[in-house]
Protein backbone atom coordinates (compact mmCIF):
# COMPACT_ATOMS: atom_id res chain seq x y z
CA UNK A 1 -26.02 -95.59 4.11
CA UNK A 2 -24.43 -93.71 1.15
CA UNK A 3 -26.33 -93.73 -2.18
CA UNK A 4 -24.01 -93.09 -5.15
CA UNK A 5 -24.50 -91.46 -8.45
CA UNK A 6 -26.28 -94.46 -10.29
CA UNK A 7 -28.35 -95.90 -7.56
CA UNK A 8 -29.63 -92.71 -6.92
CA UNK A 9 -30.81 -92.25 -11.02
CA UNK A 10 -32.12 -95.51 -10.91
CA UNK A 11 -34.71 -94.69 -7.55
CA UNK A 12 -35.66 -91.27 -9.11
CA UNK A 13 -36.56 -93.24 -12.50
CA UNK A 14 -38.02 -96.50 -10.51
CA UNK A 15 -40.35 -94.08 -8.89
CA UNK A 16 -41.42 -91.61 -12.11
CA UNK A 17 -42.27 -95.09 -13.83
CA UNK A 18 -45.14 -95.67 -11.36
CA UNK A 19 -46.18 -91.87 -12.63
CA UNK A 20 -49.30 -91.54 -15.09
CA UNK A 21 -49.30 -89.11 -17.26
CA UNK A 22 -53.29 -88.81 -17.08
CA UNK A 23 -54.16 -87.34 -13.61
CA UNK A 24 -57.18 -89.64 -13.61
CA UNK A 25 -55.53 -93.27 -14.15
CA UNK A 26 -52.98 -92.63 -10.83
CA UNK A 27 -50.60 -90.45 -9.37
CA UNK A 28 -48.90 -87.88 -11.91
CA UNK A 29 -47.45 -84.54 -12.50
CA UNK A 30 -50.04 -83.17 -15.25
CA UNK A 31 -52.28 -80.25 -14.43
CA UNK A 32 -55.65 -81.39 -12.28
CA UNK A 33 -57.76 -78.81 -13.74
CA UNK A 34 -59.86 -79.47 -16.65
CA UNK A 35 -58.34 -77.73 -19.65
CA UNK A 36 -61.53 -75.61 -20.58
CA UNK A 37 -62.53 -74.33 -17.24
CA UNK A 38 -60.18 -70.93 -16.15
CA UNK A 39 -62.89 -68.75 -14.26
CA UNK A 40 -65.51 -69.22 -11.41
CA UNK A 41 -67.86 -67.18 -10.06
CA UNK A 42 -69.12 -67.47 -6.70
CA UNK A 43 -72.34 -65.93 -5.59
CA UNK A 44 -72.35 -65.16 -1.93
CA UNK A 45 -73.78 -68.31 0.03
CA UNK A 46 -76.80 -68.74 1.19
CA UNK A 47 -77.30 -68.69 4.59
CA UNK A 48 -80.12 -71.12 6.73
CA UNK A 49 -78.92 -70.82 9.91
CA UNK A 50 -79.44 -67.64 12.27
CA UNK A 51 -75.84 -66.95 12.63
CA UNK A 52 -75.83 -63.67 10.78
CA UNK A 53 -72.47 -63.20 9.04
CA UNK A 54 -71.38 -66.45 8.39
CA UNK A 55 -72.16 -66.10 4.41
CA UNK A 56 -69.56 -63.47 4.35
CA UNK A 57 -67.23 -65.32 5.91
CA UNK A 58 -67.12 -68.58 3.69
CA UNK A 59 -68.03 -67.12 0.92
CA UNK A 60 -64.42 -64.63 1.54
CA UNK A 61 -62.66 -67.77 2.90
CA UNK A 62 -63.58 -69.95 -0.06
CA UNK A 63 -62.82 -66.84 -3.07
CA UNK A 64 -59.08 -66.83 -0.80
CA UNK A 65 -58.54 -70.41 -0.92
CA UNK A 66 -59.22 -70.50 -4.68
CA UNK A 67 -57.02 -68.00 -5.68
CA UNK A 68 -54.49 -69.02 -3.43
CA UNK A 69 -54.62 -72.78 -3.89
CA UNK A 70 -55.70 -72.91 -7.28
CA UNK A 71 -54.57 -71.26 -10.63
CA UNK A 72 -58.42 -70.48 -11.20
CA UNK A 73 -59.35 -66.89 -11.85
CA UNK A 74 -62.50 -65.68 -9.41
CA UNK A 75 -64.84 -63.46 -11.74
CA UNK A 76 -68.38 -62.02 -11.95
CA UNK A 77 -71.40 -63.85 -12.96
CA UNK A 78 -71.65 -63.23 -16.41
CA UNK A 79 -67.80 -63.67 -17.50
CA UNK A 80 -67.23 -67.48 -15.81
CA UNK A 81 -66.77 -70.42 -17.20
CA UNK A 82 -68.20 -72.26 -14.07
CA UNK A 83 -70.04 -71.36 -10.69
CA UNK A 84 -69.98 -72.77 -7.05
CA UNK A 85 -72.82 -71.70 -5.47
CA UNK A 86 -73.22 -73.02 -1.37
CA UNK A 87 -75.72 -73.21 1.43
CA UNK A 88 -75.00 -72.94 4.50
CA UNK A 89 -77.12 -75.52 6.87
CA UNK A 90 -76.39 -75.49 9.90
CA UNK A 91 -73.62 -74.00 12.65
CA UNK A 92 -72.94 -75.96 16.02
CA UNK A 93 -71.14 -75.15 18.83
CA UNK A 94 -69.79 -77.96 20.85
CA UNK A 95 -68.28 -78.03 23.94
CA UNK A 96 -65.37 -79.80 24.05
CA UNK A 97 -64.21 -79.34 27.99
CA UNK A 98 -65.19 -78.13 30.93
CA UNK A 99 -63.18 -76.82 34.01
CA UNK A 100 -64.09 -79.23 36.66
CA UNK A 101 -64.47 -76.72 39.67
CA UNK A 102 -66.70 -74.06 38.16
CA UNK A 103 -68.49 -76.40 35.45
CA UNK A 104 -67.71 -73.63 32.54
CA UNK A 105 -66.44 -74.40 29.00
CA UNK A 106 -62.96 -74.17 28.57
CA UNK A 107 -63.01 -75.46 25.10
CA UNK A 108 -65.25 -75.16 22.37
CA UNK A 109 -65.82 -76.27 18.72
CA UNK A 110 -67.64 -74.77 15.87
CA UNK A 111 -69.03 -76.63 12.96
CA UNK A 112 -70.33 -75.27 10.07
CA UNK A 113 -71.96 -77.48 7.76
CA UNK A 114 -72.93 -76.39 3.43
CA UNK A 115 -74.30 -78.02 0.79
CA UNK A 116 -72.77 -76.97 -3.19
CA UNK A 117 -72.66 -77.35 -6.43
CA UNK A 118 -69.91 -76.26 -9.08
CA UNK A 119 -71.53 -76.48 -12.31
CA UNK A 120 -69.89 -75.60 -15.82
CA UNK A 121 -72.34 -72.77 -16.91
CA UNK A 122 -71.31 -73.50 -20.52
CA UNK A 123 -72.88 -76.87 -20.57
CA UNK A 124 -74.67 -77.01 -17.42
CA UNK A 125 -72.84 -80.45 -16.20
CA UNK A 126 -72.19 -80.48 -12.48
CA UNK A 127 -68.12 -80.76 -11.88
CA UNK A 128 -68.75 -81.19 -8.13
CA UNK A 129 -71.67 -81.58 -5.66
CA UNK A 130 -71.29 -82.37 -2.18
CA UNK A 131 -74.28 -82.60 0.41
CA UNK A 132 -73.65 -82.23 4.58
CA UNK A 133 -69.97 -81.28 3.85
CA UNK A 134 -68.80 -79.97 7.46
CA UNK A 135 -64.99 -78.83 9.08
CA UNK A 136 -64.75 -77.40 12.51
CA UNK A 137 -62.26 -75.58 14.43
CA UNK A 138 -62.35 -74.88 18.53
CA UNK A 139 -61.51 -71.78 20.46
CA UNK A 140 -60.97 -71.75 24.16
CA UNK A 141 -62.92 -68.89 25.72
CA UNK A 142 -62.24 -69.64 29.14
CA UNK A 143 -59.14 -67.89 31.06
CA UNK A 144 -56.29 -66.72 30.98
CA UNK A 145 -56.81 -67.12 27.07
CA UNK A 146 -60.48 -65.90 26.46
CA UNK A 147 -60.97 -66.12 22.76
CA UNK A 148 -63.90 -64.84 21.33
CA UNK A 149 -66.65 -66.67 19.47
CA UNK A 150 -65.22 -64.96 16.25
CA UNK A 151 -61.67 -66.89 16.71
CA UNK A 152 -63.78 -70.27 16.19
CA UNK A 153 -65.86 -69.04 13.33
CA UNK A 154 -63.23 -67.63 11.23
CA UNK A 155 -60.81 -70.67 11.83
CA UNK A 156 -64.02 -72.69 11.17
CA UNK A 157 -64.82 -71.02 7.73
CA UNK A 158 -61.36 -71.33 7.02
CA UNK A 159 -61.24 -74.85 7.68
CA UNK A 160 -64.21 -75.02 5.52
CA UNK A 161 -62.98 -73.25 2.33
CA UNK A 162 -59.13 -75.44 2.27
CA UNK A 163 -61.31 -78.81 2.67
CA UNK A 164 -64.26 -77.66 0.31
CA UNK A 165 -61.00 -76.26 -2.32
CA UNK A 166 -59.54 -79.80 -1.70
CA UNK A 167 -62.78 -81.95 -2.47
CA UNK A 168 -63.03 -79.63 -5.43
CA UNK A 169 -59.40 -80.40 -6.79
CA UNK A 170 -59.81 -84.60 -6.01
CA UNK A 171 -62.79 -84.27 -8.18
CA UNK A 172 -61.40 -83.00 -11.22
């Protein structure tokens, strides 16, 4: 099927008309962000669960995401408009699959699990709270691949950081 000149205009401006031009009332081109807030600063998460490390690595993975995803400036304390601050609950591993001769994992998952708040430190109104928000990734440690624990955990808190970014954008 060959679209000519016209029809083709008229599809392009059929499907801008179903375009708002407030983010809010529907699907639209504008900016997401609210106008006032440019900067957020991120304190390093807390951590409740006795995998040592794992603050590090969300916090990092959720400062990347944010700067990468988002035209949001990541700043100290003092000089932000807003702050996300996080807890992290709880980390699982789960195993997925086991080989059926030995009885040994071949597959395993890793679920990390926070709590947070973004808050407007200006006015003190919360942009964004989310409680039990959790994203896993697996990792097969068994042969002839033998990934370490680390490969889960970083994909994991990676995982983490694009769907917490993403729940932060649908909220605004």
């Amino acid at each position: 099927m060959k679209f000519t000149g016209p029809v083709l205009i008229a599809a392009l401006l059929s499907g801008l008309a179903g375009c708002a031009s407030d983010p809010t009332r529907g699907y639209s081109f504008a900016e997401t962000i609210p106008p006032d807030v440019k900067t957020v600063s991120i304190p390093v998460f807390e951590n409740y669960t006795y995998d040592l490390g794992l603050e590090t690595l969300v916090t990092e993975a959720v400062i990347k995401e944010l700067q990468r995803s988002t035209p949001l400036k990541v700043v100290s304390h003092g000089a932000a408009d807003s702050e996300l601050k996080g807890i992290i609950t709880k980390s699982e591993l789960r195993r997925l699959s086991v080989q059926q001769k030995t009885g040994f994992s071949q597959e395993l998952g890793v679920i990390i699990t926070v709590d947070f708040d973004w808050k407007d430190v200006r006015s003190g109104e919360v942009i964004s709270s989310r409680r039990d928000f959790a994203a896993a990734d697996t990792f097969v440690p068994a042969n002839p691949s033998g990934e370490r624990l680390d490969t889960g955990r970083v994909g994991a808190a990676s995982r983490l950081a694009r769907d917490l970014v993403w729940e932060l954008r649908s909220n605004w």
